[in-house]
PDB file of N, CA and C in Angstrom:
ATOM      1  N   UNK A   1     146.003  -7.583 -89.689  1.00  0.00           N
ATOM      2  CA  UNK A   1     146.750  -8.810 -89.535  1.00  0.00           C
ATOM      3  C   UNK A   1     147.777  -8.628 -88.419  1.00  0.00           C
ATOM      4  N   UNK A   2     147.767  -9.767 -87.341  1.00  0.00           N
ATOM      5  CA  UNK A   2     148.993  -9.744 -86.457  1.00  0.00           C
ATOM      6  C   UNK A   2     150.548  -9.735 -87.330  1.00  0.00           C
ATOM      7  N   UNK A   3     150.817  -9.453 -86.094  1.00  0.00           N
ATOM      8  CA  UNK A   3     152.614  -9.451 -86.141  1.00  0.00           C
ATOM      9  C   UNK A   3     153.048 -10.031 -85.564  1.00  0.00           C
ATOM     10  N   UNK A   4     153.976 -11.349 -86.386  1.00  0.00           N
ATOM     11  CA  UNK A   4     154.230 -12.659 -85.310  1.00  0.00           C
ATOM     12  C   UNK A   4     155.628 -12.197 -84.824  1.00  0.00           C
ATOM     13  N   UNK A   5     155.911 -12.999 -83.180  1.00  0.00           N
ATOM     14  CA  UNK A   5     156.768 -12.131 -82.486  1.00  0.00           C
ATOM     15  C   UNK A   5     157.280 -13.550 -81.945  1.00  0.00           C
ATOM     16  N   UNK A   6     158.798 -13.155 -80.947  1.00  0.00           N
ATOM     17  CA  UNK A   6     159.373 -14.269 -80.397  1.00  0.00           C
ATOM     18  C   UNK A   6     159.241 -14.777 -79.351  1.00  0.00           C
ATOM     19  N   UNK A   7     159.156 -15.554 -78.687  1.00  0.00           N
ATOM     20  CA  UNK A   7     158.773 -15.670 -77.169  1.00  0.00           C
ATOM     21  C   UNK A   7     159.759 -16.635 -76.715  1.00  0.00           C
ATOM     22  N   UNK A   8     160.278 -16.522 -75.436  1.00  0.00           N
ATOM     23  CA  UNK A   8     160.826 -17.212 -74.155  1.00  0.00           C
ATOM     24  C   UNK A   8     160.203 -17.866 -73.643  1.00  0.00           C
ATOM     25  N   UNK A   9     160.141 -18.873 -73.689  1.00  0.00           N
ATOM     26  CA  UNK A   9     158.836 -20.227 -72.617  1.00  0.00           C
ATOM     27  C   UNK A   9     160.227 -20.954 -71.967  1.00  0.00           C
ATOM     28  N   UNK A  10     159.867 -20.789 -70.748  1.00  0.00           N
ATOM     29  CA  UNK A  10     160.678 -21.041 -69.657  1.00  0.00           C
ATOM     30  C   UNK A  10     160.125 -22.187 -68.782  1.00  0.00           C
ATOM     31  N   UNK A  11     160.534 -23.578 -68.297  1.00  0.00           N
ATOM     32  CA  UNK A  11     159.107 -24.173 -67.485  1.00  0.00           C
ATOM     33  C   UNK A  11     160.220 -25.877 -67.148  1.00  0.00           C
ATOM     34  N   UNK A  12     159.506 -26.378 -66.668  1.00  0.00           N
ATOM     35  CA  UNK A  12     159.607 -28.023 -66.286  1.00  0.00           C
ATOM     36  C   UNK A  12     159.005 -28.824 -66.919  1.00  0.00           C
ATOM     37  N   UNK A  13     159.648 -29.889 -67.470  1.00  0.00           N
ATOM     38  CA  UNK A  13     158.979 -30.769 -67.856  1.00  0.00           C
ATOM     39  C   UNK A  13     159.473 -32.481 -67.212  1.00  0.00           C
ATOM     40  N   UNK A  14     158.442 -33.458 -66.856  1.00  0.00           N
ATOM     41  CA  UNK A  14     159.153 -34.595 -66.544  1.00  0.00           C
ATOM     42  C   UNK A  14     159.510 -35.839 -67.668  1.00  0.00           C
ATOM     43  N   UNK A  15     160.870 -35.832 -68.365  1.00  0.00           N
ATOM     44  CA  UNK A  15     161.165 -36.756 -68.928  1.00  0.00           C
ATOM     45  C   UNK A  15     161.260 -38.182 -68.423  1.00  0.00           C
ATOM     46  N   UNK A  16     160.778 -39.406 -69.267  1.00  0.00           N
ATOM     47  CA  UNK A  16     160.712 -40.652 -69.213  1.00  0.00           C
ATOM     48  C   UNK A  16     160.280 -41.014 -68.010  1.00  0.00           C
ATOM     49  N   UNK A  17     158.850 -40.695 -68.505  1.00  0.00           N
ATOM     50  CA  UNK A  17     158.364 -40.900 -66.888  1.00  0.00           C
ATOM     51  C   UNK A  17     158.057 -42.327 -66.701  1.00  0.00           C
ATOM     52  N   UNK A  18     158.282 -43.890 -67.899  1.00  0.00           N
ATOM     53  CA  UNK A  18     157.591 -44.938 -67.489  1.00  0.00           C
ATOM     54  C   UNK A  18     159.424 -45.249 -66.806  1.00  0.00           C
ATOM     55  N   UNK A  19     160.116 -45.112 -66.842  1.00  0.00           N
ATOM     56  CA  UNK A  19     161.405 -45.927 -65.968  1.00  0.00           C
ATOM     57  C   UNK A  19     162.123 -45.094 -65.172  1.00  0.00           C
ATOM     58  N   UNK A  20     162.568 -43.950 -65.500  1.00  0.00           N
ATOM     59  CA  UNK A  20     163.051 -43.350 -64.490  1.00  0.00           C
ATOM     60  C   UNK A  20     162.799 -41.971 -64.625  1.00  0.00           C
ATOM     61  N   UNK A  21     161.803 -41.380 -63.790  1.00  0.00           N
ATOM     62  CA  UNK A  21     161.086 -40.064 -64.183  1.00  0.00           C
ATOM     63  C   UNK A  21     162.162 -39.101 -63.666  1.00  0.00           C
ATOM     64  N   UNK A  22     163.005 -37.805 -64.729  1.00  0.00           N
ATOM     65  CA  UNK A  22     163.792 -36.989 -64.837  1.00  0.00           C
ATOM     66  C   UNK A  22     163.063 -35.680 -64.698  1.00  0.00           C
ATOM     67  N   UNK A  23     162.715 -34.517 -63.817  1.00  0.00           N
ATOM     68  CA  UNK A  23     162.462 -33.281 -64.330  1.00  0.00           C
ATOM     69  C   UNK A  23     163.571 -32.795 -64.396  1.00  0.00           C
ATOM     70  N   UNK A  24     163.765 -32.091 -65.894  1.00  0.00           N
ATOM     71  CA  UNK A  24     164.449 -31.459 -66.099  1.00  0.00           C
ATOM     72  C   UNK A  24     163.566 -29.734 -66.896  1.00  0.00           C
ATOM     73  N   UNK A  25     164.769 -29.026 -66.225  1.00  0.00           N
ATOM     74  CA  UNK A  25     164.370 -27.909 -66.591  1.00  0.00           C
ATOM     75  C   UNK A  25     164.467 -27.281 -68.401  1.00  0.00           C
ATOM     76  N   UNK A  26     163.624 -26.230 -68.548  1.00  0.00           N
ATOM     77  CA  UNK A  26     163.692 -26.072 -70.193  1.00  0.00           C
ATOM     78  C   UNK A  26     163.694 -24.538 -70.326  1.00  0.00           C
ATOM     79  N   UNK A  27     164.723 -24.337 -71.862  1.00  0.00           N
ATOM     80  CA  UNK A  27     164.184 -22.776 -72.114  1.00  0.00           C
ATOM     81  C   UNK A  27     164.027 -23.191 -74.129  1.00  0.00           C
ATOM     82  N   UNK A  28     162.779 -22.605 -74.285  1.00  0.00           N
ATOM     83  CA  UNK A  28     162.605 -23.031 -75.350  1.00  0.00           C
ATOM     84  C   UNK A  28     162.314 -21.549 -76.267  1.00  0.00           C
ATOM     85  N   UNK A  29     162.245 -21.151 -77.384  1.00  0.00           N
ATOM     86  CA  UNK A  29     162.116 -20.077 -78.030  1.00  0.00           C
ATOM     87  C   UNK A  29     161.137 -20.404 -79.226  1.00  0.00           C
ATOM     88  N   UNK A  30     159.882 -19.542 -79.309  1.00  0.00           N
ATOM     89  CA  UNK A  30     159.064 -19.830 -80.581  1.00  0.00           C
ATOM     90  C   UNK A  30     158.717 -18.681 -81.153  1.00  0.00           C
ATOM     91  N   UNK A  31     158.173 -18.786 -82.017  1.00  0.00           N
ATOM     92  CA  UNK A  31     157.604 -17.530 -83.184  1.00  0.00           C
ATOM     93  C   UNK A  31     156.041 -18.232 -83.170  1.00  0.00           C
ATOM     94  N   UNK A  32     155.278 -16.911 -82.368  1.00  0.00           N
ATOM     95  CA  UNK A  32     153.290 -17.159 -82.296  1.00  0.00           C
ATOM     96  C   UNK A  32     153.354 -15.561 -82.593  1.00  0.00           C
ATOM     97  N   UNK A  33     152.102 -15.974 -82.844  1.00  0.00           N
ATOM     98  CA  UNK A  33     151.521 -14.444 -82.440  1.00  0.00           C
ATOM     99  C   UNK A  33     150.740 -13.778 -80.839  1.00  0.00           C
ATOM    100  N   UNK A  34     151.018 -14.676 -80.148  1.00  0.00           N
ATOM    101  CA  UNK A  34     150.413 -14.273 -78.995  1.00  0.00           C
ATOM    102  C   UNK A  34     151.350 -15.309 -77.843  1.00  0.00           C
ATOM    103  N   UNK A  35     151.141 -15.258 -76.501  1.00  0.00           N
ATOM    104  CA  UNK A  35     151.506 -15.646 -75.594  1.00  0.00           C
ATOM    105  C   UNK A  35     150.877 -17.063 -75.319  1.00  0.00           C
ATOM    106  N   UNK A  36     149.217 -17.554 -75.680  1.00  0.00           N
ATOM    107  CA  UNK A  36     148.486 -18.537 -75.334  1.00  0.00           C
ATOM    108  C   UNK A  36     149.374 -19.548 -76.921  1.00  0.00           C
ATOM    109  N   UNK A  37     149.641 -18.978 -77.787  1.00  0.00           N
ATOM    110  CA  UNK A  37     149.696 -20.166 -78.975  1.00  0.00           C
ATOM    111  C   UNK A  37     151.417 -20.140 -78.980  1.00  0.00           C
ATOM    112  N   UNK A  38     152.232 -19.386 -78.097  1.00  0.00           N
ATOM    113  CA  UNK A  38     153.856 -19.907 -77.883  1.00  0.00           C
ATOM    114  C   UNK A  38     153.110 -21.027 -76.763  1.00  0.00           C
ATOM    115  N   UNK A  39     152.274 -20.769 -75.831  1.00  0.00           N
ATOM    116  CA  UNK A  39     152.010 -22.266 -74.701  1.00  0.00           C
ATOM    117  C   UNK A  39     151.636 -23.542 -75.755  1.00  0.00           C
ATOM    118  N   UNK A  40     150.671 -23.207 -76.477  1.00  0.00           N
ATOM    119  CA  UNK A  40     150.429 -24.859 -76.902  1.00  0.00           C
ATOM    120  C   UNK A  40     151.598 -25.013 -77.953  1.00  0.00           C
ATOM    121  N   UNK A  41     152.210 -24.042 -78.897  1.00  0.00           N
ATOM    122  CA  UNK A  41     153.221 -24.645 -79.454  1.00  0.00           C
ATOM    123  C   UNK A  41     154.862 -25.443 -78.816  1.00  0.00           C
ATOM    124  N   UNK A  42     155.158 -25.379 -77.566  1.00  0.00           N
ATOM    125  CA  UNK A  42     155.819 -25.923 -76.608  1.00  0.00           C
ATOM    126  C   UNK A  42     154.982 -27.239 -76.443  1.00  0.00           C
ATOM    127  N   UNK A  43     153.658 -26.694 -75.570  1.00  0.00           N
ATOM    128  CA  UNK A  43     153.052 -28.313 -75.598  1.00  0.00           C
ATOM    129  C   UNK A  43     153.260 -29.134 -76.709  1.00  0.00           C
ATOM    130  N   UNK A  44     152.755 -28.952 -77.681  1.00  0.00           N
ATOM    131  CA  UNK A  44     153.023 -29.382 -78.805  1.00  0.00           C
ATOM    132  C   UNK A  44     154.079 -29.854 -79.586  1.00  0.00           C
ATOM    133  N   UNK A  45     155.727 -29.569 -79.532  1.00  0.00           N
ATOM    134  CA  UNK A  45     156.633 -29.841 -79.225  1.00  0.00           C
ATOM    135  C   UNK A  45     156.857 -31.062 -78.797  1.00  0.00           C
ATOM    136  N   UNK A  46     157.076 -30.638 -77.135  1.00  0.00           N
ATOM    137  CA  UNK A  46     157.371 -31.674 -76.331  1.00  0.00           C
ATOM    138  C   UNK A  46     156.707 -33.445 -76.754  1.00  0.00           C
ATOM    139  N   UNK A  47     155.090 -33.146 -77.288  1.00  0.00           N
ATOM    140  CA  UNK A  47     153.810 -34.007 -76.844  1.00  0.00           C
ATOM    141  C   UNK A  47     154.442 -34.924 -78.404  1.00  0.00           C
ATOM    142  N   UNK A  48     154.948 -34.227 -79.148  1.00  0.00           N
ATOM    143  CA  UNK A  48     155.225 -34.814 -80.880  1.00  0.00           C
ATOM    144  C   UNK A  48     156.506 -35.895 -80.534  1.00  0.00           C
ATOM    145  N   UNK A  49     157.756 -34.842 -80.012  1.00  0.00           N
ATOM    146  CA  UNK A  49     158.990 -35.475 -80.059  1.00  0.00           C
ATOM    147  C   UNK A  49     159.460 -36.434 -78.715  1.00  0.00           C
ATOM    148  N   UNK A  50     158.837 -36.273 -77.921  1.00  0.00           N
ATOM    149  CA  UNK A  50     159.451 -36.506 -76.623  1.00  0.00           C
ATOM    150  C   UNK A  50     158.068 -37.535 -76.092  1.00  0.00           C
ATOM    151  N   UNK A  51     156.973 -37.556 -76.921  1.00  0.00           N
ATOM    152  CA  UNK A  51     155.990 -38.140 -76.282  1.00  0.00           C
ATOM    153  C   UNK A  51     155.376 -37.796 -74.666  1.00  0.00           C
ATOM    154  N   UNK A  52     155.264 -36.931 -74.355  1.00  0.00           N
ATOM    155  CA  UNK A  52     155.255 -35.929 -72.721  1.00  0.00           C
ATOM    156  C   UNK A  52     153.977 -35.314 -72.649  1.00  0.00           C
ATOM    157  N   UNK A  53     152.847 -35.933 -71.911  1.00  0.00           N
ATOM    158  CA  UNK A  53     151.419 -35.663 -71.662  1.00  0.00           C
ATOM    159  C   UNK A  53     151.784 -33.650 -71.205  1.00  0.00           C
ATOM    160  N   UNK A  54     151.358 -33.206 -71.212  1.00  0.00           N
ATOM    161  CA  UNK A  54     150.655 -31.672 -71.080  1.00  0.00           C
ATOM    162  C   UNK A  54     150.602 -31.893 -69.711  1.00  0.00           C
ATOM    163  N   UNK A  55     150.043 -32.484 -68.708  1.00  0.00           N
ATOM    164  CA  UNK A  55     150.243 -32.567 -67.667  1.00  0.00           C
ATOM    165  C   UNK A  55     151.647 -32.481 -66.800  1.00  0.00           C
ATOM    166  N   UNK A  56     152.556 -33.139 -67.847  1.00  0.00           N
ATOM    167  CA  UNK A  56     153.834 -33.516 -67.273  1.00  0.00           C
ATOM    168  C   UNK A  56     154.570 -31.939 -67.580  1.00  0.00           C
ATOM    169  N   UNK A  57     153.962 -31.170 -68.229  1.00  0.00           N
ATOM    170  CA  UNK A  57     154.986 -30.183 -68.852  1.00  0.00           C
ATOM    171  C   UNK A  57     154.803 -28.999 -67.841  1.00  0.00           C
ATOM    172  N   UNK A  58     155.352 -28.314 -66.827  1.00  0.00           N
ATOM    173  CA  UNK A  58     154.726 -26.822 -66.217  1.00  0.00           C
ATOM    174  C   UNK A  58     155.474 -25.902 -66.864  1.00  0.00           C
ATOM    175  N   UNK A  59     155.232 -24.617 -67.384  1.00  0.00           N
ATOM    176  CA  UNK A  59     155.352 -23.712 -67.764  1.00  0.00           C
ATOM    177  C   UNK A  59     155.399 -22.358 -67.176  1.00  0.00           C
ATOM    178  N   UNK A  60     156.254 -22.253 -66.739  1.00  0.00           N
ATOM    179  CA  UNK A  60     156.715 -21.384 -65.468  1.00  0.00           C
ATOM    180  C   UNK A  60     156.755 -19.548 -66.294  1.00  0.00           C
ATOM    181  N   UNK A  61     157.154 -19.469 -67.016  1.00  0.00           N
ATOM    182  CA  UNK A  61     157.458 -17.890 -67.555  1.00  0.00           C
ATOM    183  C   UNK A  61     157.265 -17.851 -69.341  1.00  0.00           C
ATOM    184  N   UNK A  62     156.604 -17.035 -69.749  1.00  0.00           N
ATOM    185  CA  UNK A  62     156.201 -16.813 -71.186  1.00  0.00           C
ATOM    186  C   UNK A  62     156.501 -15.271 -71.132  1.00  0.00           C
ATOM    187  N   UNK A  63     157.832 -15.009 -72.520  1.00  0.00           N
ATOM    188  CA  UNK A  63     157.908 -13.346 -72.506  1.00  0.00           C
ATOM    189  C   UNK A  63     158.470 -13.029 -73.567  1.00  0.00           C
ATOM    190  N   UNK A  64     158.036 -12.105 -73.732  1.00  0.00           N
ATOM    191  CA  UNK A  64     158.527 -11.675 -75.319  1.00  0.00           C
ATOM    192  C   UNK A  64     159.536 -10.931 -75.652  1.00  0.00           C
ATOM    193  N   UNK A  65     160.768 -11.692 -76.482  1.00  0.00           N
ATOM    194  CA  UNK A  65     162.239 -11.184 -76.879  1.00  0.00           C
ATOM    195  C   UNK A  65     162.583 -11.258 -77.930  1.00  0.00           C
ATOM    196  N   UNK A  66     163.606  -9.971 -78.004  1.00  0.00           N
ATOM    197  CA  UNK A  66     164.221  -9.829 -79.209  1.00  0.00           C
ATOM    198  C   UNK A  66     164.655 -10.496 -80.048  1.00  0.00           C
ATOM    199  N   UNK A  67     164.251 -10.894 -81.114  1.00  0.00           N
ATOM    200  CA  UNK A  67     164.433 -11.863 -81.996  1.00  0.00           C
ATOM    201  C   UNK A  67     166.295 -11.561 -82.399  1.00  0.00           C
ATOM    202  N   UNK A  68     166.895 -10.867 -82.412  1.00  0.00           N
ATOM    203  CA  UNK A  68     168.843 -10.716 -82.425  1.00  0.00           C
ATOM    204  C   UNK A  68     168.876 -11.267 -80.968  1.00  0.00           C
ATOM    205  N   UNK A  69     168.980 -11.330 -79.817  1.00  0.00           N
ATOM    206  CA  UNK A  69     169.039 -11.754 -78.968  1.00  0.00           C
ATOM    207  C   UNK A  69     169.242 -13.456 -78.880  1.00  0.00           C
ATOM    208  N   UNK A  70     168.196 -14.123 -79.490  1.00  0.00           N
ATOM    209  CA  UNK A  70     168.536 -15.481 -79.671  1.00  0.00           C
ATOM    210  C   UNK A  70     169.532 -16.501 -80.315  1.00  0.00           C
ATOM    211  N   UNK A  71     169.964 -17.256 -79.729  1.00  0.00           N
ATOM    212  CA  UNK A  71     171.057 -17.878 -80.244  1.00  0.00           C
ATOM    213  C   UNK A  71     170.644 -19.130 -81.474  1.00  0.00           C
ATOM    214  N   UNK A  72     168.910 -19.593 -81.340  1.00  0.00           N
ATOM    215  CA  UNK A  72     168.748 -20.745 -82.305  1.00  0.00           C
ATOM    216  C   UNK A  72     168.639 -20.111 -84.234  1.00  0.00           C
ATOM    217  N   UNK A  73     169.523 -20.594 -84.577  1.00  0.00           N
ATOM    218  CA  UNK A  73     169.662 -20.422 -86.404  1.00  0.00           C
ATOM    219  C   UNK A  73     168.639 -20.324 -86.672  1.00  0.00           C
ATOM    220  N   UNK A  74     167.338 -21.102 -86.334  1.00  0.00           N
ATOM    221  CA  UNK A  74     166.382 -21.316 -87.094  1.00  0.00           C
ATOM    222  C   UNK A  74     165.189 -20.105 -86.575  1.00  0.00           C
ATOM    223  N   UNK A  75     165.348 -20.175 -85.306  1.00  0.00           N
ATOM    224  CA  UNK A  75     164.494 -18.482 -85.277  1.00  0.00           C
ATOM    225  C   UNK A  75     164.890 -17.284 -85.847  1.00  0.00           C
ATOM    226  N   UNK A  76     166.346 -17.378 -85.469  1.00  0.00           N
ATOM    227  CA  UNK A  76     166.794 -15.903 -86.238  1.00  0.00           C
ATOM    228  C   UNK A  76     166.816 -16.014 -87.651  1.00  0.00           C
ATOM    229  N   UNK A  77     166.522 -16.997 -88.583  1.00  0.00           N
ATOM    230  CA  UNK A  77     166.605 -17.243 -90.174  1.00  0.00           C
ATOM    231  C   UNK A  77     165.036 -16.662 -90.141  1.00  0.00           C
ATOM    232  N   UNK A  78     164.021 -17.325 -89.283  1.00  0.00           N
ATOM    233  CA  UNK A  78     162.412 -16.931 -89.264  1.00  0.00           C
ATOM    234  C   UNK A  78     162.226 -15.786 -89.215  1.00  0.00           C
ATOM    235  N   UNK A  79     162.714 -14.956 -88.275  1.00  0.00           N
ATOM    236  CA  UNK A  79     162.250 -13.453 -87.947  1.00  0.00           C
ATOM    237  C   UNK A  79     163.202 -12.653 -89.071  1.00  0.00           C
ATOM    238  N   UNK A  80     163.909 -13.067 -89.949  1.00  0.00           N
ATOM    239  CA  UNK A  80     164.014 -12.096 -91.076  1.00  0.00           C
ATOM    240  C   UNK A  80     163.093 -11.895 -91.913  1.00  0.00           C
ATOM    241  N   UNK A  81     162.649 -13.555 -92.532  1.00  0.00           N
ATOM    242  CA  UNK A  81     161.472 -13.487 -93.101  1.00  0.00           C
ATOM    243  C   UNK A  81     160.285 -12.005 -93.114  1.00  0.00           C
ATOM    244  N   UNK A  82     160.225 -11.197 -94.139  1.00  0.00           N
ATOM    245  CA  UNK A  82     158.880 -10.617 -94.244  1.00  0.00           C
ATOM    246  C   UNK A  82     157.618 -11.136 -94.531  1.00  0.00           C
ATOM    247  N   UNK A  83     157.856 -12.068 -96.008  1.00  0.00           N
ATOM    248  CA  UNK A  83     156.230 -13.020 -95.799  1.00  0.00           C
ATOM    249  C   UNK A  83     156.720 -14.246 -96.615  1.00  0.00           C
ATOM    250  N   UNK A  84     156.020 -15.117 -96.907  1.00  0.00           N
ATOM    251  CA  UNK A  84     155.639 -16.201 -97.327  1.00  0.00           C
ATOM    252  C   UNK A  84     154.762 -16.634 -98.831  1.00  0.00           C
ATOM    253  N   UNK A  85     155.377 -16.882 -99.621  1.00  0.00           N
ATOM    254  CA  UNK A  85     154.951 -17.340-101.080  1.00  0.00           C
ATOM    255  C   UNK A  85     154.863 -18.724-100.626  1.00  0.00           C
ATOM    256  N   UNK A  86     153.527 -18.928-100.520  1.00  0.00           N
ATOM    257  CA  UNK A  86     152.969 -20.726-101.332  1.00  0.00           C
ATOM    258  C   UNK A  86     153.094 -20.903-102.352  1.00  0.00           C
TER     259      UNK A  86
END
């Protein structure tokens, strides 16, 4: 079984693109087990809350960091976690 880890996704995305299209830059932090499923979980993200085609999103740097290092509550509450009771 993998070992899920933290990742840095670093990248552009263009907000509100039907009135006044904004790129603004992003640093986002996730818990995958790999580098390809922190990319679609960002896509995924963005595509839920923000409504933002995959096209609109570039993704400039994916890297893997220390989970104490991060400042969001909710990752560092995750990476204590050992496992999961359903």
């Amino acid at each position: 079984m993998s070992e899920v880890k933290t990742y840095m996704v670093r990248g552009t995305a263009l907000f509100n693109e039907s009135e006044f299209p904004v790129r603004q830059n992003f640093v986002k932090y996730v818990r995958a087990l790999n580098e390809n499923q922190a990319k679609e979980r960002v896509y995924a993200d963005f595509g839920s809350k923000n409504k933002i085609k995959r096209k609109s999103i570039q993704i400039l740097e994916v890297k893997e960091v220390d989970p104490s290092t991060v400042k969001e509550k909710r990752i560092k509450e995750l990476s204590k976690l050992d496992k999961i009771v359903l």
